[in-house]
PDB file of N, CA and C in Angstrom:
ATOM      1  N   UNK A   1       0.811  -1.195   0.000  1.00  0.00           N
ATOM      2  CA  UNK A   1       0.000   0.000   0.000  1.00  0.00           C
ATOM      3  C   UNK A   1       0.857   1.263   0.000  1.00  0.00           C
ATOM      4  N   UNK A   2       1.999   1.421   0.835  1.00  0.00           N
ATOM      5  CA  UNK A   2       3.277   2.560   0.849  1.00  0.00           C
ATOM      6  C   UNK A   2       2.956   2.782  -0.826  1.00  0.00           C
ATOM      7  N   UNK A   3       3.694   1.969  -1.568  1.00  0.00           N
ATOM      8  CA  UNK A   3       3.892   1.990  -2.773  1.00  0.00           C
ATOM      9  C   UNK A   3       3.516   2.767  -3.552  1.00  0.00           C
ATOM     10  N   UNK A   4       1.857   2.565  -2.919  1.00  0.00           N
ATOM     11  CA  UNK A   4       1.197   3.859  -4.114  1.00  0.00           C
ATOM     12  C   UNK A   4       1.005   5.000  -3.702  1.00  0.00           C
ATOM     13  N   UNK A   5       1.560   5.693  -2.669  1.00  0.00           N
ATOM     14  CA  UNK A   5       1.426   6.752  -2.433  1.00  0.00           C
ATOM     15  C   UNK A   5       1.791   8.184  -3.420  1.00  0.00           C
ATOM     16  N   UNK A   6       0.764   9.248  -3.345  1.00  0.00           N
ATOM     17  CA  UNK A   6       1.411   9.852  -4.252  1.00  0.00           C
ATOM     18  C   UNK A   6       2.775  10.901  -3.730  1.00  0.00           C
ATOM     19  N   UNK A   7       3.466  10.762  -4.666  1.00  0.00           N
ATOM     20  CA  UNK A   7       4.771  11.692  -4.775  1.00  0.00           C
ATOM     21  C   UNK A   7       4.916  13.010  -5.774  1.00  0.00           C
ATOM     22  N   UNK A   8       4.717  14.007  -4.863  1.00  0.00           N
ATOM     23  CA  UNK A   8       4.270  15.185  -5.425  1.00  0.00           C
ATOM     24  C   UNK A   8       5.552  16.406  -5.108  1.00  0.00           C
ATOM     25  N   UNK A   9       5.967  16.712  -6.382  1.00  0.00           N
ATOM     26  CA  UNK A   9       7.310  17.605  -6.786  1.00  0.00           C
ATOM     27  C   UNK A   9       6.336  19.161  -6.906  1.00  0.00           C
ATOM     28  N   UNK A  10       6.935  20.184  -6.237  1.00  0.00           N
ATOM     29  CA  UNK A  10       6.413  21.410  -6.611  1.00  0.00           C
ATOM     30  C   UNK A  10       7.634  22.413  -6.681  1.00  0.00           C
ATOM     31  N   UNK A  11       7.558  23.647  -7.182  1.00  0.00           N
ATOM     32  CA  UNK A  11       7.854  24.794  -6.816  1.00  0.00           C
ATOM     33  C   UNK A  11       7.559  25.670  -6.353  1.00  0.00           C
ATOM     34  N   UNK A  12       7.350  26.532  -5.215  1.00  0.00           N
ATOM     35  CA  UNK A  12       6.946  27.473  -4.609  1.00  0.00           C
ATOM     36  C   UNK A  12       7.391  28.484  -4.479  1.00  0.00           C
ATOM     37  N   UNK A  13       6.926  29.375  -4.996  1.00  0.00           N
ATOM     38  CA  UNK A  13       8.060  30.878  -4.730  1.00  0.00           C
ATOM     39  C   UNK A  13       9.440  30.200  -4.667  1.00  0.00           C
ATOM     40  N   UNK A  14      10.096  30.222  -5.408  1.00  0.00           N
ATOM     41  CA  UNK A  14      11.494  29.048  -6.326  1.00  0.00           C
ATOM     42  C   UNK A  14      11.689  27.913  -5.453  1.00  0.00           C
ATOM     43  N   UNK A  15      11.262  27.876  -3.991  1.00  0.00           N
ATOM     44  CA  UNK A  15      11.753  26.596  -3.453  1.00  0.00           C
ATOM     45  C   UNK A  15      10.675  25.161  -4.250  1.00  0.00           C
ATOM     46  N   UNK A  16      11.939  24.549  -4.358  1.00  0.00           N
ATOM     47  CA  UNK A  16      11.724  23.084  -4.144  1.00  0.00           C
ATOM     48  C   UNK A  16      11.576  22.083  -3.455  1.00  0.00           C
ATOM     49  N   UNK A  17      10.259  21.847  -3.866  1.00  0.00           N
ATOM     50  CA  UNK A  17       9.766  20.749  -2.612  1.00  0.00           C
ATOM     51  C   UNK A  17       9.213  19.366  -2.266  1.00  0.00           C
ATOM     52  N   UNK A  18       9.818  18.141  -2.586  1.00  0.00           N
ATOM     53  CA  UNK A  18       9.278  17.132  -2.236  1.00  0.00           C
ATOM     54  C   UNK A  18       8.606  16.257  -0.869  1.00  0.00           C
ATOM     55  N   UNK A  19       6.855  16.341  -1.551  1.00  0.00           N
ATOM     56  CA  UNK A  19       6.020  15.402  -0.986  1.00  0.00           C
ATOM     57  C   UNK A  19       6.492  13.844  -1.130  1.00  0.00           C
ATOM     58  N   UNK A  20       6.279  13.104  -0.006  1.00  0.00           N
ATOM     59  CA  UNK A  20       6.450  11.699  -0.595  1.00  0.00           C
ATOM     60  C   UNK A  20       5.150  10.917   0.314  1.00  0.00           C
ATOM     61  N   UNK A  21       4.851  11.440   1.045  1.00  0.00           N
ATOM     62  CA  UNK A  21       3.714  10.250   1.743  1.00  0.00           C
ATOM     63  C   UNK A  21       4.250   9.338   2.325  1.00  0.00           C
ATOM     64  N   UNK A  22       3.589   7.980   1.889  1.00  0.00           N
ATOM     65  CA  UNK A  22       4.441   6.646   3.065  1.00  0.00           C
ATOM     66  C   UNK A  22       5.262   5.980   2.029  1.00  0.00           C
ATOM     67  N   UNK A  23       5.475   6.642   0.837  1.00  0.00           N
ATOM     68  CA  UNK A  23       6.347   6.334   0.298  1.00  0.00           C
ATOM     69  C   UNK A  23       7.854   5.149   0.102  1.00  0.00           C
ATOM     70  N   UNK A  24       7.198   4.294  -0.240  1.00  0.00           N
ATOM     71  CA  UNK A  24       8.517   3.152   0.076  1.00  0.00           C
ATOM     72  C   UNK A  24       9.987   3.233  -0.789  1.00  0.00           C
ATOM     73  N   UNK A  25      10.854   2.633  -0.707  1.00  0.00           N
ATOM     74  CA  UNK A  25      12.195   2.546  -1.248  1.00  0.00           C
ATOM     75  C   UNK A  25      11.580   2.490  -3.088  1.00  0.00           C
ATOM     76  N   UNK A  26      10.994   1.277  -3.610  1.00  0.00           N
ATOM     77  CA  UNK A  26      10.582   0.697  -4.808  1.00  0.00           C
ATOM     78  C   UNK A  26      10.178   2.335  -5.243  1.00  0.00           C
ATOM     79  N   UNK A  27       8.769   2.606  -5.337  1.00  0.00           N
ATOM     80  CA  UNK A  27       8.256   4.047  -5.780  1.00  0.00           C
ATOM     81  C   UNK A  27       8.936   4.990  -5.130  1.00  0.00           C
ATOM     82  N   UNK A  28       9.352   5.190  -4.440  1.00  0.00           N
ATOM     83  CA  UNK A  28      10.567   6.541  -4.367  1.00  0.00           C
ATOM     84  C   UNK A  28      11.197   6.589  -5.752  1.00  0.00           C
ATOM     85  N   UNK A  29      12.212   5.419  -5.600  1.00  0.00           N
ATOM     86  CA  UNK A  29      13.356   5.352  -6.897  1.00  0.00           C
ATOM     87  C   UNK A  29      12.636   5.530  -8.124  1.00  0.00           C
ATOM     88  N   UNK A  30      11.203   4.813  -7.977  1.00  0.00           N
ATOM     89  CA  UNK A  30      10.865   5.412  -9.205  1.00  0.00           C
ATOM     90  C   UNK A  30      10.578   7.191  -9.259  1.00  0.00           C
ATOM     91  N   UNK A  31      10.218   7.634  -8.669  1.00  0.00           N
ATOM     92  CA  UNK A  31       9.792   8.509  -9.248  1.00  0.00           C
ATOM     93  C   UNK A  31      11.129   9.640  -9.055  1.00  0.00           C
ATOM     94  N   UNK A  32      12.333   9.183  -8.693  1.00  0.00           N
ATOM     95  CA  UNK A  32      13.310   9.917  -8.832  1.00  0.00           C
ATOM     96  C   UNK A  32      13.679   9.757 -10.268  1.00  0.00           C
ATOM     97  N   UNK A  33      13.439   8.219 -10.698  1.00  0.00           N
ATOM     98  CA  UNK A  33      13.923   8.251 -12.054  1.00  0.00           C
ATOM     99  C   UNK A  33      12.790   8.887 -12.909  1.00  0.00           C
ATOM    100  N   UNK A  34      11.566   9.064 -12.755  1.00  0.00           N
ATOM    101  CA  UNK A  34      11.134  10.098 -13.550  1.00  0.00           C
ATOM    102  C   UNK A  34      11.629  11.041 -13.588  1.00  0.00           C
ATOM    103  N   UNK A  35      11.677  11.579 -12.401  1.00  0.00           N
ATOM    104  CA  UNK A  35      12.253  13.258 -12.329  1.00  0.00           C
ATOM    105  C   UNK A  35      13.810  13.201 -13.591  1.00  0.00           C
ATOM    106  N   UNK A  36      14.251  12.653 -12.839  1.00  0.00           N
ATOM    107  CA  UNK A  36      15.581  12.915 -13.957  1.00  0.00           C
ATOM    108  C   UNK A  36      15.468  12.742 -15.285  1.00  0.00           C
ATOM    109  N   UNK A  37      14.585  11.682 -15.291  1.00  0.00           N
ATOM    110  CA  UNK A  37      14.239  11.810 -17.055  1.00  0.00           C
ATOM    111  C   UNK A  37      13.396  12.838 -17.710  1.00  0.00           C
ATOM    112  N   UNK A  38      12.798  13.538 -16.533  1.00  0.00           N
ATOM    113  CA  UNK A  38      12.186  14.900 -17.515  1.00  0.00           C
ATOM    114  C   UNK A  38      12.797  15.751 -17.208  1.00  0.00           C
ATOM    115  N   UNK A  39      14.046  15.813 -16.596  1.00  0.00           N
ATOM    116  CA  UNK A  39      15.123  17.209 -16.432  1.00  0.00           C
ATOM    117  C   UNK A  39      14.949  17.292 -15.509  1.00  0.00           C
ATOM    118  N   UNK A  40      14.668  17.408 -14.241  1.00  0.00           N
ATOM    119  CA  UNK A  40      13.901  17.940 -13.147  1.00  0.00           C
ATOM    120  C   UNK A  40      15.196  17.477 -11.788  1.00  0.00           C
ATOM    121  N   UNK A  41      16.094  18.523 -11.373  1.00  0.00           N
ATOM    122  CA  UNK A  41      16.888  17.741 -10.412  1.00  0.00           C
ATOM    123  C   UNK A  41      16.248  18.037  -8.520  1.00  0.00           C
ATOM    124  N   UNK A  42      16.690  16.767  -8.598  1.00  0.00           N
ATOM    125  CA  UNK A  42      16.500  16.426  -6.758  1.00  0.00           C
ATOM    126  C   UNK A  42      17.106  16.783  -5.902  1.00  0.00           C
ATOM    127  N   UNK A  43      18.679  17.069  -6.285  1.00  0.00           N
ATOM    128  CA  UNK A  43      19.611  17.592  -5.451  1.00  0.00           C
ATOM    129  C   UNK A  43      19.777  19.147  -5.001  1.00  0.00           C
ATOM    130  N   UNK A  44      18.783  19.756  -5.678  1.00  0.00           N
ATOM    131  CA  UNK A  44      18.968  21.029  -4.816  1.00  0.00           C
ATOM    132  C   UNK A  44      17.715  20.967  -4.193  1.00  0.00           C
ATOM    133  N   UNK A  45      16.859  20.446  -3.556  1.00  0.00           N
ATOM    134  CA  UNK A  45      15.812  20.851  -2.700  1.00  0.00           C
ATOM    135  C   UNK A  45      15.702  21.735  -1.551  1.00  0.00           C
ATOM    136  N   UNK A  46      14.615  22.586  -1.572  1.00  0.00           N
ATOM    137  CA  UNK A  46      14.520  23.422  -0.110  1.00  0.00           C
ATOM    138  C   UNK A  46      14.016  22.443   1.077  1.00  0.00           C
ATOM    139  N   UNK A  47      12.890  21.776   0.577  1.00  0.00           N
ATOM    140  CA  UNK A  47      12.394  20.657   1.340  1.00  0.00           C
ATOM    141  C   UNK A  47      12.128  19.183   0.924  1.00  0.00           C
ATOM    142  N   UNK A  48      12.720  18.223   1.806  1.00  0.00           N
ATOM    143  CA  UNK A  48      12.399  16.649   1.404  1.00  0.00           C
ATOM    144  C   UNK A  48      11.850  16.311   2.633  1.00  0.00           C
ATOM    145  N   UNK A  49      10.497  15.855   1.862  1.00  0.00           N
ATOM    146  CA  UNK A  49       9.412  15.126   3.547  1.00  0.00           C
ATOM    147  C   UNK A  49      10.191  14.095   3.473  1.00  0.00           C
ATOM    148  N   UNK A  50      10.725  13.565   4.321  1.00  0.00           N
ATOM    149  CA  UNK A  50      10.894  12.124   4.397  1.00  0.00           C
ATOM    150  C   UNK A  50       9.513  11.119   4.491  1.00  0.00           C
ATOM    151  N   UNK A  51       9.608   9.806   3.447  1.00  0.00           N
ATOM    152  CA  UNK A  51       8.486   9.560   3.398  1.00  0.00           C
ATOM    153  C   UNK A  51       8.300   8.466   4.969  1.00  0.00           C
ATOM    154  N   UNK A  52       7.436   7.792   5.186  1.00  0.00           N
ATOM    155  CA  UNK A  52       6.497   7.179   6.169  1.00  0.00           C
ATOM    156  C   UNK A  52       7.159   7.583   7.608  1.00  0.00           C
ATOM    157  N   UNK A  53       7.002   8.703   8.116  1.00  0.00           N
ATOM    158  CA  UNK A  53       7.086   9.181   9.109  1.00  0.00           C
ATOM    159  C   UNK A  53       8.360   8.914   9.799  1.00  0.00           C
ATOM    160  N   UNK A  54       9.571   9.001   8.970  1.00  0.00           N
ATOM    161  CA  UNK A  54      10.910   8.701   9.073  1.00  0.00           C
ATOM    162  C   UNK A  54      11.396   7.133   9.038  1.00  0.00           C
ATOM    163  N   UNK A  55      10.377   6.224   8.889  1.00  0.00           N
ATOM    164  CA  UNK A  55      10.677   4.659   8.878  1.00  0.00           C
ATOM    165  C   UNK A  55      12.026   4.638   8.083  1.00  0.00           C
ATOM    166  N   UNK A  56      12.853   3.540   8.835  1.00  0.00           N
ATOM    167  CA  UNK A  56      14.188   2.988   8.518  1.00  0.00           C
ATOM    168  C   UNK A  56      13.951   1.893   7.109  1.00  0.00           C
ATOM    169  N   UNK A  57      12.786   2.303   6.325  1.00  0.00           N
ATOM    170  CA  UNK A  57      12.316   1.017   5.861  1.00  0.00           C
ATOM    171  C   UNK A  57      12.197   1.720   4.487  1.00  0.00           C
ATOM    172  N   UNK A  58      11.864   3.131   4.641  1.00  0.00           N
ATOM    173  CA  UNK A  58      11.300   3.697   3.329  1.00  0.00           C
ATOM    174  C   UNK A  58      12.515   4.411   2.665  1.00  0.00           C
ATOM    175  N   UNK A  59      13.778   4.405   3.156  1.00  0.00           N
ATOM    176  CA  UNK A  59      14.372   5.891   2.636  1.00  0.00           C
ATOM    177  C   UNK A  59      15.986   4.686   2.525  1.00  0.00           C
ATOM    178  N   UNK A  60      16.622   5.150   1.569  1.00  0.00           N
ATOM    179  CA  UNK A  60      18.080   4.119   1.719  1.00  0.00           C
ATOM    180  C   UNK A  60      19.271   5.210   1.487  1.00  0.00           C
ATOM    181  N   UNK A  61      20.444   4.704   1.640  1.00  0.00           N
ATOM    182  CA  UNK A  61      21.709   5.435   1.424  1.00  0.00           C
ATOM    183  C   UNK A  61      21.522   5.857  -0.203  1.00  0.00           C
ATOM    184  N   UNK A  62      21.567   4.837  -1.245  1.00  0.00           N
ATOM    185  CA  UNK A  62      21.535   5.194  -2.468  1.00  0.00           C
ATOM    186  C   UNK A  62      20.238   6.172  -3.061  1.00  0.00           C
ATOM    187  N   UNK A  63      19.652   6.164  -2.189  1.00  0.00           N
ATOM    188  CA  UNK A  63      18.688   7.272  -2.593  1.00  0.00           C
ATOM    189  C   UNK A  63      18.820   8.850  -2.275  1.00  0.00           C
ATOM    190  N   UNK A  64      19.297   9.119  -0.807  1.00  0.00           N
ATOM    191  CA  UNK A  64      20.279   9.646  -0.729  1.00  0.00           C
ATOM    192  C   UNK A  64      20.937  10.525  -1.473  1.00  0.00           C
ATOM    193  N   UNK A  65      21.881   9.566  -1.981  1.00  0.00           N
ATOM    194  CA  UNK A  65      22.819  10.124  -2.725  1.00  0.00           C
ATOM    195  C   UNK A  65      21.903  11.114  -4.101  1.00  0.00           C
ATOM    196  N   UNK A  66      20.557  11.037  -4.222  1.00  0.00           N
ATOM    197  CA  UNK A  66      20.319  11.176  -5.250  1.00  0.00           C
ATOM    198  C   UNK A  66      19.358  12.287  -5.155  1.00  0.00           C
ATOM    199  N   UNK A  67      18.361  12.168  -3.620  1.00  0.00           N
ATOM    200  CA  UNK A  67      17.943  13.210  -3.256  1.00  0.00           C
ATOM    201  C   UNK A  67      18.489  14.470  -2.236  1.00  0.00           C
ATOM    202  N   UNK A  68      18.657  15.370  -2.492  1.00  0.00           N
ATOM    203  CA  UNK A  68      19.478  16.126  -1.505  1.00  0.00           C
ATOM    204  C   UNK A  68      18.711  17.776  -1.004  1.00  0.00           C
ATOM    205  N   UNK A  69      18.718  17.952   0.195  1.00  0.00           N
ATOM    206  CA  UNK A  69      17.800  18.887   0.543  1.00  0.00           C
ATOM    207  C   UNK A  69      18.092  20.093   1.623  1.00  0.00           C
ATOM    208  N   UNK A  70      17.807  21.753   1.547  1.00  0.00           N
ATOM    209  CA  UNK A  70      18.257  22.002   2.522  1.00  0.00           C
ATOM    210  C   UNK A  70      17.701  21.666   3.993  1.00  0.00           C
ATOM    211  N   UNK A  71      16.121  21.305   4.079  1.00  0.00           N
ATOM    212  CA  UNK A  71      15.430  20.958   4.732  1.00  0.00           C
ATOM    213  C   UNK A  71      15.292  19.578   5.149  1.00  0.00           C
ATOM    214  N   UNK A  72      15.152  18.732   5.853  1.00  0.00           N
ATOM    215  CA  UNK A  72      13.777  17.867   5.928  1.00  0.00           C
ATOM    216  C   UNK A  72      12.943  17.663   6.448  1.00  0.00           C
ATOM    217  N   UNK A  73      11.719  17.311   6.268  1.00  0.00           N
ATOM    218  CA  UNK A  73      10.664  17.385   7.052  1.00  0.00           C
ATOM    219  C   UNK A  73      10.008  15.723   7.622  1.00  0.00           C
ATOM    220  N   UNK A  74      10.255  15.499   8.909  1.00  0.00           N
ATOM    221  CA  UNK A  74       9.725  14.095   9.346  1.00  0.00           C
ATOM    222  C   UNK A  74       8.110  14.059  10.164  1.00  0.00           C
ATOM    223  N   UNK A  75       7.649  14.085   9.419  1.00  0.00           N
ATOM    224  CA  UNK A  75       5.784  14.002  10.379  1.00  0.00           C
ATOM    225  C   UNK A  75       5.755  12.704  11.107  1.00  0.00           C
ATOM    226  N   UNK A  76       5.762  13.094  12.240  1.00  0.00           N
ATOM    227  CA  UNK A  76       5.693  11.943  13.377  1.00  0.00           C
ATOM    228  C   UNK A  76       5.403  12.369  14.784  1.00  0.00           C
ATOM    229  N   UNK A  77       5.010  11.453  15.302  1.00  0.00           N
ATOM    230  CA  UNK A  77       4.310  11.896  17.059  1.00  0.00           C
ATOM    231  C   UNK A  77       5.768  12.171  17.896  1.00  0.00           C
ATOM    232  N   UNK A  78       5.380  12.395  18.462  1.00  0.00           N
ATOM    233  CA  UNK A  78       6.238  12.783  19.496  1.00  0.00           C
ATOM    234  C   UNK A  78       6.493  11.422  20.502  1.00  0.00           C
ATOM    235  N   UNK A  79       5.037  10.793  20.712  1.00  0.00           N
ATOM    236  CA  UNK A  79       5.228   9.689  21.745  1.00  0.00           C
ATOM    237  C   UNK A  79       5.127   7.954  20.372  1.00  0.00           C
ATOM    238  N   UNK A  80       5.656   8.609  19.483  1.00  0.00           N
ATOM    239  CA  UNK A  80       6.173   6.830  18.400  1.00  0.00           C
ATOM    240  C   UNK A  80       7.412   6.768  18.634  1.00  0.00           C
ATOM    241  N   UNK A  81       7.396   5.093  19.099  1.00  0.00           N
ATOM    242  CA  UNK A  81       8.573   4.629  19.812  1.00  0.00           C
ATOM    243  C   UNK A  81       9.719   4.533  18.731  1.00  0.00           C
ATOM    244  N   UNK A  82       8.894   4.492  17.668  1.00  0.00           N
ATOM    245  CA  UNK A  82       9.669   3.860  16.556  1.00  0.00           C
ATOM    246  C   UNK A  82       9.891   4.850  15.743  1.00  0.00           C
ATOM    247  N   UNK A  83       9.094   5.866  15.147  1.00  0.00           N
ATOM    248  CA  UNK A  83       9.370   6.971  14.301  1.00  0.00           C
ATOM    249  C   UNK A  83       9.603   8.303  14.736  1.00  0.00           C
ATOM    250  N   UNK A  84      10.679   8.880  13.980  1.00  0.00           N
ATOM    251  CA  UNK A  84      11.664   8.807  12.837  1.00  0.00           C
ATOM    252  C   UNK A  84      12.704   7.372  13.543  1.00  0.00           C
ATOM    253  N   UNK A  85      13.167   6.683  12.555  1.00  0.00           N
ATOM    254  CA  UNK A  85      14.372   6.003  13.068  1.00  0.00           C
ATOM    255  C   UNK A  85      15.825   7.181  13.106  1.00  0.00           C
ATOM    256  N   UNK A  86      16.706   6.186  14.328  1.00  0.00           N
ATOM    257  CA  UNK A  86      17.527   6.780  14.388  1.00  0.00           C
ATOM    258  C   UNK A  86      18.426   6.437  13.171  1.00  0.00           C
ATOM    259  N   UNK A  87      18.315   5.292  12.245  1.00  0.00           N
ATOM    260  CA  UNK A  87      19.222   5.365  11.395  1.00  0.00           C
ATOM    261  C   UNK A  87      18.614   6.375  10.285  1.00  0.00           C
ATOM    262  N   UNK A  88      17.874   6.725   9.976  1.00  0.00           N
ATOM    263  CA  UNK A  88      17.315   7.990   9.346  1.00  0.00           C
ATOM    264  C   UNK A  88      18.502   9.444   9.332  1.00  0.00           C
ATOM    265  N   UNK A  89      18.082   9.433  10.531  1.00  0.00           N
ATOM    266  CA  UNK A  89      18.253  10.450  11.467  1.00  0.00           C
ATOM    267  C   UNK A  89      19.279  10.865  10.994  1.00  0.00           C
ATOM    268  N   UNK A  90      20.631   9.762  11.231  1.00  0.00           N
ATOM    269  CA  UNK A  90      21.641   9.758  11.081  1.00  0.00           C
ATOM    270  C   UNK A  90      22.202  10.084   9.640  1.00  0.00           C
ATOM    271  N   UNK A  91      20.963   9.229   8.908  1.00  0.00           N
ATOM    272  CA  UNK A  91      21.369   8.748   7.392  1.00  0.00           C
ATOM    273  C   UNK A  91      21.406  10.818   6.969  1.00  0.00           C
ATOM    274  N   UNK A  92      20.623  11.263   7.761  1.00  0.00           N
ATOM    275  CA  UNK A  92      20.236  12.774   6.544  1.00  0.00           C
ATOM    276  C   UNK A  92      20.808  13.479   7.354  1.00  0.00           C
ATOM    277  N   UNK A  93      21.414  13.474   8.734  1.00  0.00           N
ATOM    278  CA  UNK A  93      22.568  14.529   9.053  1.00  0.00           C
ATOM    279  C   UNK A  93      24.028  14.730   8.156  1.00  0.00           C
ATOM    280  N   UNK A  94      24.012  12.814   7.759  1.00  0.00           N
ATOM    281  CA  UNK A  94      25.257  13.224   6.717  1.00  0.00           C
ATOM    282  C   UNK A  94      25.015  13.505   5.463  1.00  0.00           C
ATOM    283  N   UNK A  95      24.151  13.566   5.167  1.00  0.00           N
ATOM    284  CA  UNK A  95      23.765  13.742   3.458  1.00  0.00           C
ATOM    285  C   UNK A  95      24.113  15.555   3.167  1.00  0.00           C
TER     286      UNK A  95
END
């Protein structure tokens, strides 16, 4: 169900901004490889939601490398034991 979430690219007053929803690893990559195939780059973003509420499940190193942001944005409770993961966390302090 992640899978089909929609993934929604905008511009806003020039920032760039990726939506992803619960977005999994599989449809992420895809729709990065859309983006690049219609010109459209990932690496300068103002904002990247991280998709499913920071899950260690949805987001990878090689993706990463491909999305890059000055922002990110993690929607998650305050009292989820589990979300954002800390390897997340970690993964987009070094990015």
């Amino acid at each position: 169900m992640n899978n089909t979430s929609v993934i929604l690219y905008a511009v806003l007053d020039g920032h760039k901004i990726l939506f992803t929803g619960d977005a999994g690893i599989p449809a992420l990559t895809q729709a990065v490889d859309f983006a690049n195939a219609a010109d459209v780059e990932l690496t300068d973003l103002t904002i990247f939601h991280v998709p499913h509420h920071g899950s260690k499940h949805n987001l990878s190193n090689k993706l990463l490398k491909r999305i890059k942001s000055k922002f990110s944005l993690i929607s998650a409770s305050k009292e989820s034991p589990k979300h954002p993961s800390k390897t997340n966390n970690k993964r987009l302090n070094k990015a």
